[in-house]
Protein backbone atom coordinates (compact mmCIF):
# COMPACT_ATOMS: atom_id res chain seq x y z
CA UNK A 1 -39.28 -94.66 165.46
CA UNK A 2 -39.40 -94.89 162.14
CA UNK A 3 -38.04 -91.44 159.89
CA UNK A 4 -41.49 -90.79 158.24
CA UNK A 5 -43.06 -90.90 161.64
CA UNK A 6 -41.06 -89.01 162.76
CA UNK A 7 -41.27 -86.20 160.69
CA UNK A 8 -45.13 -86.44 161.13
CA UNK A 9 -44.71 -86.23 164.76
CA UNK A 10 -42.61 -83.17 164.59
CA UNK A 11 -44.88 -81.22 162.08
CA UNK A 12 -47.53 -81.94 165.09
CA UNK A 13 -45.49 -80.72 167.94
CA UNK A 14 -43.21 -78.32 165.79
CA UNK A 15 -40.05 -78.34 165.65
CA UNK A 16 -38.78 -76.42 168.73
CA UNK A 17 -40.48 -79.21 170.63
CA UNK A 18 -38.94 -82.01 169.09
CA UNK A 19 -35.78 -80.38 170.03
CA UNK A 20 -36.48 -79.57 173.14
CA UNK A 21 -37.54 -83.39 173.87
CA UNK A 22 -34.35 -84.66 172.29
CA UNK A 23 -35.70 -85.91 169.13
CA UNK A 24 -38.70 -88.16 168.48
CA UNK A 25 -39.11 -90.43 171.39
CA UNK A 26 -42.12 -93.06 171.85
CA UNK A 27 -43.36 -90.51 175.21
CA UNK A 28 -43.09 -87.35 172.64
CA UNK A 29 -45.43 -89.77 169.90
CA UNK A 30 -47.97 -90.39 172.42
CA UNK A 31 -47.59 -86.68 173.50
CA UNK A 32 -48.03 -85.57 170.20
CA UNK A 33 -51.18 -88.11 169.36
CA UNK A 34 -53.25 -86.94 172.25
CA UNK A 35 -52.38 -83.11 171.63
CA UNK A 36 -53.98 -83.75 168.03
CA UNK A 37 -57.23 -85.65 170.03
CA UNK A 38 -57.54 -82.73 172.33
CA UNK A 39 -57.40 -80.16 169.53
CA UNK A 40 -60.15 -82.50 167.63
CA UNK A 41 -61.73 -82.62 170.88
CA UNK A 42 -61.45 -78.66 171.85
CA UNK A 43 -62.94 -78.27 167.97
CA UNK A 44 -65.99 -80.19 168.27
CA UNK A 45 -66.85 -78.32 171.33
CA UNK A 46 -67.66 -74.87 169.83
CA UNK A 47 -70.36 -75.80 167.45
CA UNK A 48 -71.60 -77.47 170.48
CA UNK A 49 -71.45 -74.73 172.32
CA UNK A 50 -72.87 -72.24 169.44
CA UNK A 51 -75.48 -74.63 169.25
CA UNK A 52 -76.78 -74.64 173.00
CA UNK A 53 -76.07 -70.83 173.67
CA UNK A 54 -78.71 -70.50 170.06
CA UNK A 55 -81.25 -72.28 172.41
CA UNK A 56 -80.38 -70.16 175.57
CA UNK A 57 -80.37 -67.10 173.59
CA UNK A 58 -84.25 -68.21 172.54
CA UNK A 59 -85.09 -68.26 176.29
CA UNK A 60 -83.08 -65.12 177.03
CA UNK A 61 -83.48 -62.67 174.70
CA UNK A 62 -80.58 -63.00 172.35
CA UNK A 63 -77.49 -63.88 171.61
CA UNK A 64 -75.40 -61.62 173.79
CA UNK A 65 -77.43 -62.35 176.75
CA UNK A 66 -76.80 -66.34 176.21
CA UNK A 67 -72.80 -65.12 175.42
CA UNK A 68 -72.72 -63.48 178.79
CA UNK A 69 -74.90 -66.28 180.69
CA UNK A 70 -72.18 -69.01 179.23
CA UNK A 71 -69.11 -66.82 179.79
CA UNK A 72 -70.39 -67.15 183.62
CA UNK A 73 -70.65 -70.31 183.55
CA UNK A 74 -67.77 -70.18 181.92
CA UNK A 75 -65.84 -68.43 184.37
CA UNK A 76 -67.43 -70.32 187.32
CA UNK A 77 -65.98 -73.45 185.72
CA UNK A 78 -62.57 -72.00 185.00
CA UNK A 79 -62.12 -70.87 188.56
CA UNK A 80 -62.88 -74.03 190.35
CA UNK A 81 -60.63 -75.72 187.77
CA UNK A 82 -57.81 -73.29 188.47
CA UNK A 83 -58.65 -73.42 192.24
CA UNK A 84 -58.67 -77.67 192.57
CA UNK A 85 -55.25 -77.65 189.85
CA UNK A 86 -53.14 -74.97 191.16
CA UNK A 87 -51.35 -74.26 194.36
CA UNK A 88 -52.99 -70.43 195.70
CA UNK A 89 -54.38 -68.13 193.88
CA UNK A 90 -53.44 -66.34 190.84
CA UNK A 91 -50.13 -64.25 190.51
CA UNK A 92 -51.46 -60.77 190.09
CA UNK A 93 -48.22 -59.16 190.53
CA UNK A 94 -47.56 -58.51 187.15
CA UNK A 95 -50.43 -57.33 185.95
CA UNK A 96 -49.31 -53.77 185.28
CA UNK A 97 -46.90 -54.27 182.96
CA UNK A 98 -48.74 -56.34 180.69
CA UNK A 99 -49.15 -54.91 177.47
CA UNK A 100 -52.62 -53.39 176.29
CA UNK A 101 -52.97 -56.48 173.79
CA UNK A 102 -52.20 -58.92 176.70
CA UNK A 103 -55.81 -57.60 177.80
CA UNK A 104 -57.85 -58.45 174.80
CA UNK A 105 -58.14 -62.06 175.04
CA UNK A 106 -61.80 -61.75 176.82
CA UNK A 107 -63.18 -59.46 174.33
CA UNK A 108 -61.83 -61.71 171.62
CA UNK A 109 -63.70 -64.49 173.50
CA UNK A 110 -67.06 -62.38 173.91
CA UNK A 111 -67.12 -61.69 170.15
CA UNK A 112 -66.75 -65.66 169.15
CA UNK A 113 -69.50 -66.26 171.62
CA UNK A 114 -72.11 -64.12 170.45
CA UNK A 115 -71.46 -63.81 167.42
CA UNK A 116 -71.39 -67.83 167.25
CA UNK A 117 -74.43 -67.79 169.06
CA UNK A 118 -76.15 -65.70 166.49
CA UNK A 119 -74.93 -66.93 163.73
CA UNK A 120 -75.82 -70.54 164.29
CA UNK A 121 -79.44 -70.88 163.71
CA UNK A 122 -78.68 -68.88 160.59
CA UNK A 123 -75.83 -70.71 158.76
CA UNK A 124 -75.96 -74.14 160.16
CA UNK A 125 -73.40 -75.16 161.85
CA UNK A 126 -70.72 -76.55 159.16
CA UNK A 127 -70.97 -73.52 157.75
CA UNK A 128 -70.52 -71.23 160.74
CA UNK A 129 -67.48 -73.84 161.62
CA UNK A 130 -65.90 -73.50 158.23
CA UNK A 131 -66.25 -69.55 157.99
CA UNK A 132 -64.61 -69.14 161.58
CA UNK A 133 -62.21 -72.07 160.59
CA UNK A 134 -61.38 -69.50 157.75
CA UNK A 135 -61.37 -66.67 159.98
CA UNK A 136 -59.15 -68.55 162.49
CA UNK A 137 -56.14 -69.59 159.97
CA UNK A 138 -56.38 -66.15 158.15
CA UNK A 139 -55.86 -64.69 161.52
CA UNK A 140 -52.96 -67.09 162.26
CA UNK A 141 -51.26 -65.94 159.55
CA UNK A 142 -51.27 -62.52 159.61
CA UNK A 143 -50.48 -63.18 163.69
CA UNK A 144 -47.33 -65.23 162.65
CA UNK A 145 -46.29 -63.45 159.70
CA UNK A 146 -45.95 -60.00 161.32
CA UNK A 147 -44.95 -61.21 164.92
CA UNK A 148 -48.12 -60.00 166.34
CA UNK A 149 -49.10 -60.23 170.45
CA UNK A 150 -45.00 -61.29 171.47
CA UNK A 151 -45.42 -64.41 168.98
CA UNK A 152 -41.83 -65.16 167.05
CA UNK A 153 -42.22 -63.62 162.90
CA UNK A 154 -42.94 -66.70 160.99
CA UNK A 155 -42.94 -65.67 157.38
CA UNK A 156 -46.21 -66.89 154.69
CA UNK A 157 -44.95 -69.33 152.67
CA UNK A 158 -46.70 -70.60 149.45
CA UNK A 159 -47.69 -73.65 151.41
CA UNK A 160 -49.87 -71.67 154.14
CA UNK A 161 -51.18 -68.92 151.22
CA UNK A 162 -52.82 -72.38 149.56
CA UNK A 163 -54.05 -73.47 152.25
CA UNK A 164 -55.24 -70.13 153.74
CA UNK A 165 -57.09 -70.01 149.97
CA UNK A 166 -58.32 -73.84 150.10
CA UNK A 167 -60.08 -72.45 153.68
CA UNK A 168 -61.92 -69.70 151.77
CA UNK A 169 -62.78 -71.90 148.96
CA UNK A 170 -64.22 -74.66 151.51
CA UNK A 171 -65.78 -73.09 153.39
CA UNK A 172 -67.74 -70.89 150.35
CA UNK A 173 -68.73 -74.79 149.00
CA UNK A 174 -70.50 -75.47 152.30
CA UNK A 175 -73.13 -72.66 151.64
């Protein structure tokens, strides 16, 4: 593979998986092509989503109730997935001595869902997408910068503070 592609295919996997792979193979290309489709993928699914809980929350009588109504389908969805893809159940032996953070992943899920839901028929969707887009790398970097939630420190570098600022100044031009 060529060195420039390479490189490209590293920045996409990082580093750590590159290495871990054994360098840039034509399996860790593809690899690293479809994980950039599924992320474009995963993207185009929450305006989606924002968009169709905005109708449901019309029907039901507001956003929340439309949050909750999807995170049930939600979890309905999620369960038979887990249940067809996995051998058993879920390991619930370690559930105690989780940390408290390890716990806030569903209430970080119920805020982007109503408050998506809300927000939709108000903003538009670009701009809802580019505020939470904002939101979303801002949040990154504060999560990798400190070492937040058991992630590894990764220190703000002028290249992320630029971008982190090109975010705000985006998504303020989509108004």
């Amino acid at each position: 593979m060529p060195r420039a592609s390479a490189s490209v295919t590293c920045r996409l996997l990082s580093k750590r998986s590159c290495d871990a792979a054994g360098g840039v193979t034509d399996e860790v290309a593809a690899m690293a092509i479809f994980y950039l489709i599924l992320a474009v993928f995963a993207g185009g699914m929450l305006p989606l989503q924002a968009a169709t809980n905005a109708r449901l929350a019309d029907s039901l009588g507001g956003p929340v109730w439309a949050a909750a109504l999807s995170g049930l389908v939600l979890t309905i969805v999620l369960t038979l997935v887990a249940s067809t893809a996995s051998r058993g159940g879920p390991r619930l032996d370690g559930l105690g001595a989780l940390p408290w953070w390890a716990w806030i992943g569903g209430f970080c899920g119920a805020v982007l869902l109503s408050v998506s839901t809300a927000l939709i028929p108000r903003l538009g969707a670009e701009q809802m997408i580019a505020l939470i887009m904002t939101g979303q790398v801002l949040g990154s970097i504060a999560l990798d910068n400190f070492g937040l939630v058991g992630l590894a420190p990764q220190p703000l570098n002028l290249k992320h503070a630029i971008a982190g600022g090109l975010l705000i100044i985006g998504a303020a031009l989509m108004r």
